[in-house]
Every structure is written in C-alpha cells, then in structure tokens.
C-alpha atoms as a PDB file:
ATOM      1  CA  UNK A   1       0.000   0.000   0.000  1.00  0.00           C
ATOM      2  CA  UNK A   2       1.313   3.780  -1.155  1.00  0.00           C
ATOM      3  CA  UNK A   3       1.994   6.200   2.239  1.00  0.00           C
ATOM      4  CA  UNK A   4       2.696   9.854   1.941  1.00  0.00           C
ATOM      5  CA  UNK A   5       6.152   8.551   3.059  1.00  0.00           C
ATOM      6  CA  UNK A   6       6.403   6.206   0.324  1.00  0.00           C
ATOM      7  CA  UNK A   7       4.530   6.696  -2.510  1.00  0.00           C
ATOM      8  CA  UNK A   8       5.526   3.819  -4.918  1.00  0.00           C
ATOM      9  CA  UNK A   9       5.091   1.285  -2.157  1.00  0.00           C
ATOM     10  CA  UNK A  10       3.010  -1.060  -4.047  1.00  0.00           C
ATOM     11  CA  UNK A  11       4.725  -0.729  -7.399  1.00  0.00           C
ATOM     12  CA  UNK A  12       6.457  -3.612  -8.518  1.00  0.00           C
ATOM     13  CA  UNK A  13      10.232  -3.739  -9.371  1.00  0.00           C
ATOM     14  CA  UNK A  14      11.125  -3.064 -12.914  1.00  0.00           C
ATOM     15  CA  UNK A  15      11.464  -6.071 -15.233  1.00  0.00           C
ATOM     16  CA  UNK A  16      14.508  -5.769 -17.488  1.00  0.00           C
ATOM     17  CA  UNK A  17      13.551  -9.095 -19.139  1.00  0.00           C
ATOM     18  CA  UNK A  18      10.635  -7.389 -20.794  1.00  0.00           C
ATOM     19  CA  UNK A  19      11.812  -4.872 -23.361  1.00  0.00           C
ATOM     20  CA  UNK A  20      10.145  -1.961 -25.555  1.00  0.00           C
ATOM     21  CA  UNK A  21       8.654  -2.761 -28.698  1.00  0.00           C
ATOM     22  CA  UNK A  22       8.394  -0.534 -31.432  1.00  0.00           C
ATOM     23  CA  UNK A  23       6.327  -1.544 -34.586  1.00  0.00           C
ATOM     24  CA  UNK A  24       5.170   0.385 -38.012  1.00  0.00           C
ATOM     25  CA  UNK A  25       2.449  -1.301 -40.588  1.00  0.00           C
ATOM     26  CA  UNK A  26       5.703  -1.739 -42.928  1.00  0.00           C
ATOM     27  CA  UNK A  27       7.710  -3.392 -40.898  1.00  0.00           C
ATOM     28  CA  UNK A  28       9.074  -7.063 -42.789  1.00  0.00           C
ATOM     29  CA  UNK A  29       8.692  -9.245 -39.852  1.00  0.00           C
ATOM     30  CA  UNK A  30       5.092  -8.272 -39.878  1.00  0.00           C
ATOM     31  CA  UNK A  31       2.478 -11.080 -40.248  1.00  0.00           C
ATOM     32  CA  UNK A  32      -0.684  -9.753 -42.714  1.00  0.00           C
ATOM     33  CA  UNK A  33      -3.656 -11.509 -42.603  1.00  0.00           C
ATOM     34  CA  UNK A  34      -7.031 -12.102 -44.610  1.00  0.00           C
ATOM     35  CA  UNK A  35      -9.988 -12.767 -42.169  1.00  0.00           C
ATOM     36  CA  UNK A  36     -13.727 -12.503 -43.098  1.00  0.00           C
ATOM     37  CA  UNK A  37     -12.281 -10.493 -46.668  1.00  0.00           C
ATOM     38  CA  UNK A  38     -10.638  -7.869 -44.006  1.00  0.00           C
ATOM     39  CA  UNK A  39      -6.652  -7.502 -43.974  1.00  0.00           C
ATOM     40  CA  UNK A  40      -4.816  -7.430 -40.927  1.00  0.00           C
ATOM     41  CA  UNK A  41      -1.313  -6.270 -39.449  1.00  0.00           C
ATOM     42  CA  UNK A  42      -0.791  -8.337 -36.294  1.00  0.00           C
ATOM     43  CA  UNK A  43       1.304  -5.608 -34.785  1.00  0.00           C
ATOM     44  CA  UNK A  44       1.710  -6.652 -31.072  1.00  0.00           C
ATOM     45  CA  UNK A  45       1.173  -9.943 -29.629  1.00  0.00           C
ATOM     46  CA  UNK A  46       0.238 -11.238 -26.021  1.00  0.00           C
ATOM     47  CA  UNK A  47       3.771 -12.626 -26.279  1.00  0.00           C
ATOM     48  CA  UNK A  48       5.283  -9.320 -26.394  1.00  0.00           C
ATOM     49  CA  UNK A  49       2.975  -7.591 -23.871  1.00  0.00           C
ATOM     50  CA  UNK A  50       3.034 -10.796 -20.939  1.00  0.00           C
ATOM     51  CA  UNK A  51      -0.767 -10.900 -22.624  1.00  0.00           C
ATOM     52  CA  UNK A  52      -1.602  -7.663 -21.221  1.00  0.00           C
ATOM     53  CA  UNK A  53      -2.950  -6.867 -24.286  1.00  0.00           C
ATOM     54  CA  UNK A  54      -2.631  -6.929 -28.680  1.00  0.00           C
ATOM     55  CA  UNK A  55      -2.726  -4.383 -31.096  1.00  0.00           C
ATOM     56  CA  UNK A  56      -3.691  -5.291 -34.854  1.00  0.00           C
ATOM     57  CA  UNK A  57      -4.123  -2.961 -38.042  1.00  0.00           C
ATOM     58  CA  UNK A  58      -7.233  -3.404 -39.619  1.00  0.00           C
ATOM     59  CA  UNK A  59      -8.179  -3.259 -43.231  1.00  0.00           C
ATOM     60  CA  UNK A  60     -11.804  -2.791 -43.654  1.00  0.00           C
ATOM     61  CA  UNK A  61     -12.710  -2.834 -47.425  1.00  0.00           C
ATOM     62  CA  UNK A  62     -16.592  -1.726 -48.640  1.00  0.00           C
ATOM     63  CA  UNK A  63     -18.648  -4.128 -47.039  1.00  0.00           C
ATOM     64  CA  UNK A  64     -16.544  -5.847 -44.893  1.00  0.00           C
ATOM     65  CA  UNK A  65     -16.072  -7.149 -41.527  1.00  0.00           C
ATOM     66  CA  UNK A  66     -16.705  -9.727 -39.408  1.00  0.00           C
ATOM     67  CA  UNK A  67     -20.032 -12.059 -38.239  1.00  0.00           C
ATOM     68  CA  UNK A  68     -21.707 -11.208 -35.041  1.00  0.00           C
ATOM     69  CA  UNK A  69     -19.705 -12.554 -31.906  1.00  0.00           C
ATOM     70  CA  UNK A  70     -18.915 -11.349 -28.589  1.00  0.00           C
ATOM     71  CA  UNK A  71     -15.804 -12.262 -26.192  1.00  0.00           C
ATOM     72  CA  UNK A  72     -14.972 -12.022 -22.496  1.00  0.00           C
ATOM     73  CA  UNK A  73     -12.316  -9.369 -23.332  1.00  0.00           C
ATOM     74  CA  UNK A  74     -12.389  -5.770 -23.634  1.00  0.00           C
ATOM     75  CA  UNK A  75     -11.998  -4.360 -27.434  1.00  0.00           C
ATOM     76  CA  UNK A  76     -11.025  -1.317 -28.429  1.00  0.00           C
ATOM     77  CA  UNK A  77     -11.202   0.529 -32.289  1.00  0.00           C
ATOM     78  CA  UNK A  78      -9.540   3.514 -33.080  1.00  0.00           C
ATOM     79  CA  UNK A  79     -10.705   4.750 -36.644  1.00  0.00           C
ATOM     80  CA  UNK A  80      -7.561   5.916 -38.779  1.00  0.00           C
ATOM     81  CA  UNK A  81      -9.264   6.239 -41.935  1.00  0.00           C
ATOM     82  CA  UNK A  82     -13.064   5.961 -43.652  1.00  0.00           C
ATOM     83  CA  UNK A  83     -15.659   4.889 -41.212  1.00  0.00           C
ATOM     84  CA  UNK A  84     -17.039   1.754 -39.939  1.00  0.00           C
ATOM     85  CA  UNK A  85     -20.669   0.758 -38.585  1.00  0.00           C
ATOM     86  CA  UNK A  86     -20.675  -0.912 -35.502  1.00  0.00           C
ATOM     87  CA  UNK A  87     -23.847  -2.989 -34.210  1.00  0.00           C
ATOM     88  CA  UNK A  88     -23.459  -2.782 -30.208  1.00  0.00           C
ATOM     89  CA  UNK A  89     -25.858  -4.782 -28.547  1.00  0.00           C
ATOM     90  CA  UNK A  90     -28.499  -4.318 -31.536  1.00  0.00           C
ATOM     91  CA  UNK A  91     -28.124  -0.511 -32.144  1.00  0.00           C
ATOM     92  CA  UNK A  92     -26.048   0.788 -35.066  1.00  0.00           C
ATOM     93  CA  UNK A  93     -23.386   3.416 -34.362  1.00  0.00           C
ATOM     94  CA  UNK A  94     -21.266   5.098 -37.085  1.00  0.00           C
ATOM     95  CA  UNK A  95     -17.602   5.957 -36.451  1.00  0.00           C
ATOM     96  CA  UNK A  96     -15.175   8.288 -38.574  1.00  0.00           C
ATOM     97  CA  UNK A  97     -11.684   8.697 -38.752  1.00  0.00           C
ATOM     98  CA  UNK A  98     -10.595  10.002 -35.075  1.00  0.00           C
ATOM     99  CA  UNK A  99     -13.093   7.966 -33.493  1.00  0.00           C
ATOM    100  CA  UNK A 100     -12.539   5.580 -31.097  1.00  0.00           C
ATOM    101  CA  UNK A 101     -15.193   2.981 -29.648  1.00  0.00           C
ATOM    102  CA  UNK A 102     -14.706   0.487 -26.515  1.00  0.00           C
ATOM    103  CA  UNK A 103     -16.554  -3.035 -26.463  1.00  0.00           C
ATOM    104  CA  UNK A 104     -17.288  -3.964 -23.367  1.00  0.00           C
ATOM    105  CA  UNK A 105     -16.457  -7.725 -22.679  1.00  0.00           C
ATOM    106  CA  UNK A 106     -19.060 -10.350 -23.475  1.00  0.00           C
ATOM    107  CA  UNK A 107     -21.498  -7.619 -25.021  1.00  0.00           C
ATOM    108  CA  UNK A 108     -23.308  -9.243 -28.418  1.00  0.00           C
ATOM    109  CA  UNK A 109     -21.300  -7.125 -31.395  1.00  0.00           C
ATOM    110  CA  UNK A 110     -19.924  -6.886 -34.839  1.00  0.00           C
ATOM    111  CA  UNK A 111     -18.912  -4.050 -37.436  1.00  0.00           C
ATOM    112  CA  UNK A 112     -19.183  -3.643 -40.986  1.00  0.00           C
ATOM    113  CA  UNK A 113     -17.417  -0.997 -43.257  1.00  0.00           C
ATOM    114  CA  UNK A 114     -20.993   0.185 -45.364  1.00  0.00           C
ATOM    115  CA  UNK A 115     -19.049   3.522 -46.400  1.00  0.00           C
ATOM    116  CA  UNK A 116     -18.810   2.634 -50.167  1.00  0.00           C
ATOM    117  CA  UNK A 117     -14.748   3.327 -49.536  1.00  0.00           C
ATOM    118  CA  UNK A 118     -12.209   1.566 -47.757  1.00  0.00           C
ATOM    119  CA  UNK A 119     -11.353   1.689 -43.981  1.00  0.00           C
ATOM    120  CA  UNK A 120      -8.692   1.142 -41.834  1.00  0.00           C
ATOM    121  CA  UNK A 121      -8.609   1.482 -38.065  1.00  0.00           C
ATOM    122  CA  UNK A 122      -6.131  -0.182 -34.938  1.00  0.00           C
ATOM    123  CA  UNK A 123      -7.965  -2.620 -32.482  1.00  0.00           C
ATOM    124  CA  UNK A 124      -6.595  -2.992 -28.615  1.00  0.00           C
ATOM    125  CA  UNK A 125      -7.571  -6.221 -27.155  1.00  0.00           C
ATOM    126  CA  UNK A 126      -7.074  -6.753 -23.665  1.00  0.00           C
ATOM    127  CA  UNK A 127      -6.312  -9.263 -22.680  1.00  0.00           C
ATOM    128  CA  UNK A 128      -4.440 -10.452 -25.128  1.00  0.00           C
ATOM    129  CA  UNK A 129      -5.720 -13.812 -27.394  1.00  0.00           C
ATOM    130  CA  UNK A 130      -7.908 -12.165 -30.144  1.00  0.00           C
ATOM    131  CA  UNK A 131      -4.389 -12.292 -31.855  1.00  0.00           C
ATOM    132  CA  UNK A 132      -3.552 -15.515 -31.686  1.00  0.00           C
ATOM    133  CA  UNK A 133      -7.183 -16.988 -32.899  1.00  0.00           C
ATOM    134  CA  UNK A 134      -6.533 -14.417 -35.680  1.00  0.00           C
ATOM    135  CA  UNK A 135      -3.023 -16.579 -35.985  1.00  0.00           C
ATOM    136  CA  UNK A 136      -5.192 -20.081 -36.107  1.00  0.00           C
ATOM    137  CA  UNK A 137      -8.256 -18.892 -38.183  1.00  0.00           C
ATOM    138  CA  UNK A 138      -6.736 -16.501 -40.704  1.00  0.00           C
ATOM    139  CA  UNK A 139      -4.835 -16.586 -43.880  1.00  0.00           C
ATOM    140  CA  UNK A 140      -1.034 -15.296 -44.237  1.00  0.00           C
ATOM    141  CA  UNK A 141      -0.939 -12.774 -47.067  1.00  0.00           C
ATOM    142  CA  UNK A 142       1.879 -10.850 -48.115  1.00  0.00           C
ATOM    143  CA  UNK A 143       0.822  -7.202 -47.252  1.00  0.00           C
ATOM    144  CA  UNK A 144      -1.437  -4.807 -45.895  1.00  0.00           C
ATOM    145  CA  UNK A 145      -2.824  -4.492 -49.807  1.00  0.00           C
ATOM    146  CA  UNK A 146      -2.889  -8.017 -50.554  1.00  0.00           C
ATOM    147  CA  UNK A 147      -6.103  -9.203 -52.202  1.00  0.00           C
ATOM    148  CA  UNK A 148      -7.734 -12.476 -49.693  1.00  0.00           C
ATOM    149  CA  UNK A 149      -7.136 -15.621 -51.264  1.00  0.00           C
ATOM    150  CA  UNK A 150      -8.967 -17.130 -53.510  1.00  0.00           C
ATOM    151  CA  UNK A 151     -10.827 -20.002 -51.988  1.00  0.00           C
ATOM    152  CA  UNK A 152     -13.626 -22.831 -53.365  1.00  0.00           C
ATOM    153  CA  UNK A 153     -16.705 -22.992 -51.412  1.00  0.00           C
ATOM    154  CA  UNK A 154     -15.392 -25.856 -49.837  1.00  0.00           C
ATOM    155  CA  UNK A 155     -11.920 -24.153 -48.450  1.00  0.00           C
ATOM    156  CA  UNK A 156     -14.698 -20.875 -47.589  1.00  0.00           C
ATOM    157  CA  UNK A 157     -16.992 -23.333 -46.064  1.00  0.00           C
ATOM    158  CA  UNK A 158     -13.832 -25.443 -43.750  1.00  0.00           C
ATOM    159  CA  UNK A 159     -12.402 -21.772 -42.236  1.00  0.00           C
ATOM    160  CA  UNK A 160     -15.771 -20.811 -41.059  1.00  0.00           C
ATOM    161  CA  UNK A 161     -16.046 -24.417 -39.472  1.00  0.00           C
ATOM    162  CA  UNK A 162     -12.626 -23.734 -38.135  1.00  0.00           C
ATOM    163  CA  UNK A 163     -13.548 -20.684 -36.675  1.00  0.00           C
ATOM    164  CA  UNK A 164     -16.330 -21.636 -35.019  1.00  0.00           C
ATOM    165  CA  UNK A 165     -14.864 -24.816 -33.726  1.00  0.00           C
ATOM    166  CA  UNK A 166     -11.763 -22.970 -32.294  1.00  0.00           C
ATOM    167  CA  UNK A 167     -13.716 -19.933 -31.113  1.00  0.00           C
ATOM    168  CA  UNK A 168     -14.557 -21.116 -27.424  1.00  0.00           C
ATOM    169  CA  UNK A 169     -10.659 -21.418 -27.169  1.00  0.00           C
ATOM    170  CA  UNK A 170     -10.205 -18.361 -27.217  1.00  0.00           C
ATOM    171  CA  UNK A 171     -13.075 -17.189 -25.398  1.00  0.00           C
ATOM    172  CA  UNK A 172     -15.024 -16.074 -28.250  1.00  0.00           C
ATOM    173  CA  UNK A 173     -18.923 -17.145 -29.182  1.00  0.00           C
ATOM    174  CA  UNK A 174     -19.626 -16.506 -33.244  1.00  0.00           C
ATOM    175  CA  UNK A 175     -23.284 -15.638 -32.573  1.00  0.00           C
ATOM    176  CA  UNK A 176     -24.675 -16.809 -36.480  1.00  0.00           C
END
C-alpha cells in the first residue's frame, strides 16, 4: 500500500527481461492476414505484452467485416481512416476517422465498413488472445494491400467451421 512517506510502495520492481517494442504497418517481420475479406497487421502480440494486451491494423474494405460474436475481453477501435458501422448490442453506431469505440467484454457485437470506400482502423484487445485466434483462423498474405485468397466454397466453407470450432478457445462465441 502507497503512504505519503512512500509513494511507490506497491509498485512492482522493474522487469529488465521485458523490453520496448516498437512496430510500423511496414515493418518485414510483420504477419498480414485475410480474415472474413478484411486484412490485418498483427502488430503486437500477447507474447510481447506478458498478454496484457494486442494491437492489430485493420483493413476494412466496402462491405466488410466480421459475423456477429462477442468475447470475455475488452476491445477497443480507433478509426484511422473511412468509417465503420458498428452494431453494439443491436443498435447501429457510425464511427469516422478520429473515433474511437470500446466493447465492453461479453457484449453481443460486430462491425461492418458500409461507407462505399475503404477503412482502416487499430484494435486494442485486452487481454491479449484475439491475436492468436486471428493466428489459427486466418490466412497469411503478403501485405497490408494483398487481395484475400482465392478459396472454393469448400476451403470458404472449412475456415468458417474452423472458426467456429476454435472460437470457445479463445473465449469467443460466433453468434450466427
């Protein structure tokens, strides 16, 4: 507990084996992905941040997005560029660039980008593991332009499957 005398009582020692981390979009060692036609930068990872927390670059082209779902973790959008429509518990809210909306944990959600341009915004999750079920469900392209893959109905039809199945994992529900 903090006194008057001693103010940083309660604050733990400094960890040297945990370092800074500095990232950009364009960085090479960063993984792009294509999930539900949406491109994403996975920019920090639970493993760099103890799983305090992960930071990912989103994509958003015309009309995308993902299905509704909720999560017991917090989520939190910052809109860069464009806007996005998110459904929060039902009701529709519109975002623009300089925006930022907070998802409360396991509150019923989803967004799609229904601007008629594309969007691009940076998502917090806290704790950290909305990366790494990204990691498991989506598809390594080879930047933050690359066009999805092409997949048959059956490859379309196995990732959803996938994504569904692995979704509890990672304490998600896909609510479709």
């Amino acid at each position: 507990m903090t006194s008057p005398e001693n103010p940083t009582a309660s604050i733990p020692d400094d960890d040297p084996a945990r370092s800074l981390t500095l990232v950009t979009p364009d960085d090479p060692d960063t993984t792009y992905l294509s999930l539900a036609g949406d491109n994403y930068a996975m920019l920090i990872g639970g493993d760099q941040t103890d799983g305090r927390y992960c930071l990912i670059d989103m994509r958003v082209p015309d009309g995308g997005g993902p299905p509704p779902h909720r999560h017991n973790f917090e989520e939190m959008f910052t809109i860069l560029d464009g806007e996005i429509t998110f459904t929060f518990r039902g009701q529709q809210h519109t975002a623009a660039a300089g925006s930022t909306v907070n998802i409360p944990a396991n509150a019923p959600h989803f967004f799609r980008n229904e601007s008629g341009a594309p969007a691009r915004m940076v998502c917090m999750c806290t704790p950290a593991g909305q990366d790494a079920y990204f990691l498991r469900v989506g598809h390594v392209v080879d930047g933050p332009d690359s066009a999805p893959p092409e997949l048959s109905p059956e490859e379309e039809a196995q990732g959803r499957h996938l994504a569904v199945e692995l979704a509890a994992q990672y304490q998600t529900e896909i609510l479709i």
